[in-house]
Structures are given as C-alpha cells and as structure tokens.
Protein backbone atom coordinates (compact mmCIF):
# COMPACT_ATOMS: atom_id res chain seq x y z
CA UNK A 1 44.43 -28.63 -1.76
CA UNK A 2 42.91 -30.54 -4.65
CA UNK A 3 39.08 -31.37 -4.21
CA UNK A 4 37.54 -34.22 -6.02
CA UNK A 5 33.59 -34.68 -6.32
CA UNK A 6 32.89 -38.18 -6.60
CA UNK A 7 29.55 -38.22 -6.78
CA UNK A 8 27.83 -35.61 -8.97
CA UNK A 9 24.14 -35.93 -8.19
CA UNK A 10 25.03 -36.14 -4.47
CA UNK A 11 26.74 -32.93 -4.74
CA UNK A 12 24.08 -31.01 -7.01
CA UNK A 13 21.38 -32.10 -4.54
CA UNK A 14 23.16 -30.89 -1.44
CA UNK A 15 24.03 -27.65 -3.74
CA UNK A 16 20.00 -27.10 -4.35
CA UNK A 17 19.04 -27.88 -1.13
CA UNK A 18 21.80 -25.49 0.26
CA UNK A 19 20.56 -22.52 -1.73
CA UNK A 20 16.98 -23.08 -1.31
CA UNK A 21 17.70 -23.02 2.70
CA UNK A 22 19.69 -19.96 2.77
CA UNK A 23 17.50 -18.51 0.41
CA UNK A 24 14.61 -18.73 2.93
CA UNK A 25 16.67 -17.44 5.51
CA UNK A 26 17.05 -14.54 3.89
CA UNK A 27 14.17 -13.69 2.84
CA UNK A 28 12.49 -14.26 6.50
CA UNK A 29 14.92 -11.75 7.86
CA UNK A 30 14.02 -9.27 5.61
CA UNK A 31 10.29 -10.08 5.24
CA UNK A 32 10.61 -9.95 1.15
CA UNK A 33 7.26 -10.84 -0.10
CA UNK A 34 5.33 -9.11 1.94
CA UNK A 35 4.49 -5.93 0.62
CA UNK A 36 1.85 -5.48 2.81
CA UNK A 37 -1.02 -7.01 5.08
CA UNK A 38 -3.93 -6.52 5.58
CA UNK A 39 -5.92 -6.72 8.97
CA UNK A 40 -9.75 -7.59 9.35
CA UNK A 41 -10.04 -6.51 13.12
CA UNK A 42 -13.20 -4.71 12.54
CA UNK A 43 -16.44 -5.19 10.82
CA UNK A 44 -19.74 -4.37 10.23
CA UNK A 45 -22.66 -5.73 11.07
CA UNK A 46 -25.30 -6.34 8.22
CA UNK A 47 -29.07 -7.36 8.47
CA UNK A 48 -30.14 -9.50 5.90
CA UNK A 49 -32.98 -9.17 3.57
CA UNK A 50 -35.32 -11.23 1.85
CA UNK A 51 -33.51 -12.50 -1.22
CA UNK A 52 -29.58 -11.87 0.29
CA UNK A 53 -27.25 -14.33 -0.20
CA UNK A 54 -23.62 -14.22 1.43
CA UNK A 55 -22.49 -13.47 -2.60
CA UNK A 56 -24.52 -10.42 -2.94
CA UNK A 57 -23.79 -9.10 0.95
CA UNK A 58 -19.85 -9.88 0.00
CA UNK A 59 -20.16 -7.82 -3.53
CA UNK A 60 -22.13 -4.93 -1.98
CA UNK A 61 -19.40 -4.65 1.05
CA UNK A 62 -16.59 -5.64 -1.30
CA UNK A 63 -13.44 -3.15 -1.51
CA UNK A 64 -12.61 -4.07 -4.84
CA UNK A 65 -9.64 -5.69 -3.27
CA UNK A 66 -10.63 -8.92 -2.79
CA UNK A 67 -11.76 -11.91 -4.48
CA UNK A 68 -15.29 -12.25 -3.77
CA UNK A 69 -14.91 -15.98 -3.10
CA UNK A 70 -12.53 -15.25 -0.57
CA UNK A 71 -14.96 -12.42 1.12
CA UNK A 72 -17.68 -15.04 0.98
CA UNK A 73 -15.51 -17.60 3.04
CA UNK A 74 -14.06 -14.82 5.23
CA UNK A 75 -17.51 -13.93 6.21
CA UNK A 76 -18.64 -17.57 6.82
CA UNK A 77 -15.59 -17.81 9.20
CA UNK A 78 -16.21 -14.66 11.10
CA UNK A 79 -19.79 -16.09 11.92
CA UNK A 80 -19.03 -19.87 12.30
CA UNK A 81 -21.16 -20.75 9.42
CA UNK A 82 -21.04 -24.42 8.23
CA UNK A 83 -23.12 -23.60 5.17
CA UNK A 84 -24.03 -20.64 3.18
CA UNK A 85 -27.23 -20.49 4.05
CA UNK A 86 -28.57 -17.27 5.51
CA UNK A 87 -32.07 -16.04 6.08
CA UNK A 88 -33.93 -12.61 6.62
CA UNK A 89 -33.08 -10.69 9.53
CA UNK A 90 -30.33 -12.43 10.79
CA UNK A 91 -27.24 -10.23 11.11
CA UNK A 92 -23.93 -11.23 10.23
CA UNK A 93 -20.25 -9.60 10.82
CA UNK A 94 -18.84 -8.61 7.72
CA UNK A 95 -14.88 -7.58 7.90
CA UNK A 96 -13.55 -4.15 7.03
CA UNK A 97 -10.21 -4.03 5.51
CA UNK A 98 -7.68 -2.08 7.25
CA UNK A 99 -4.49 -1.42 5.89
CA UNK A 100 -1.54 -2.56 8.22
CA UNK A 101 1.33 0.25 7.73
C-alpha cells in the first residue's frame, strides 16, 4: 500500500502538532519538570519597625532561595496587601519554605 502526501505543509503541521501533544502527555504522566516543590504552609509572623519596608523584611527572612521580588509579592499576597506600604507595628505573615519530599 502506496501512500501519497499531497499536501506537504498540511502534513508537517499535523506532524508538529502530533508530537507536541504526545509530548505533553508524557511528560504529565511522569511529572518531568518538576524536580521539586516547594510548600509555604507556614509562616512567621513579623512586627514591623520604624524604617521596614516589605524589601528589607523579605531580605532579612529570605532563604537564599528565592528571588526577593517574588518574596516581596508572596508576602503582599499572604496579607491581602494592595500596596507595599507598611507601617510600624503592624505585623505581617511572612512564609517559611518547606521542602515538599
């Protein structure tokens, strides 16, 4: 049985999209990618001081992990802040990583 391809883009587009599907497939069944993850269900509270900004709060409780912009956002998140703005003696929740196994 004699196949003939008649036309060529047709066929490499269906070819690429065919891959990139299976490909996908696969690597949701296996989870590849995902080395780990990490968890933030704990955290600290922190009181803030004169002068604190979320920055300086994220870069003192920073792991060395992170990205501190990321930390910053996390935090605002956590405490359902629109804006960064913070004053003295509020506290704020500040996550903890834990390391999922």
């Amino acid at each position: 049985m004699k196949v003939k391809i008649v036309n060529r883009t047709r066929f490499i587009t269906f070819l690429v999209i065919f891959i990139t599907l299976i490909l996908i497939f696969v690597s949701t069944l296996f989870k590849i990618g995902k080395a780990y993850s990490v968890i933030y269900s704990q955290y600290i509270n922190v009181e803030v001081k004169a002068g604190d900004t979320l920055w300086d709060i994220a870069k003192r409780n920073n792991s060395g992990r992170e990205d501190i912009r990321k930390l910053v956002y996390k935090i605002m998140k956590l405490n359902n802040l629109d804006t960064a703005k913070i004053k003295p003696g509020d506290i704020i929740k500040v996550p903890i990583y834990i390391k999922d196994r």
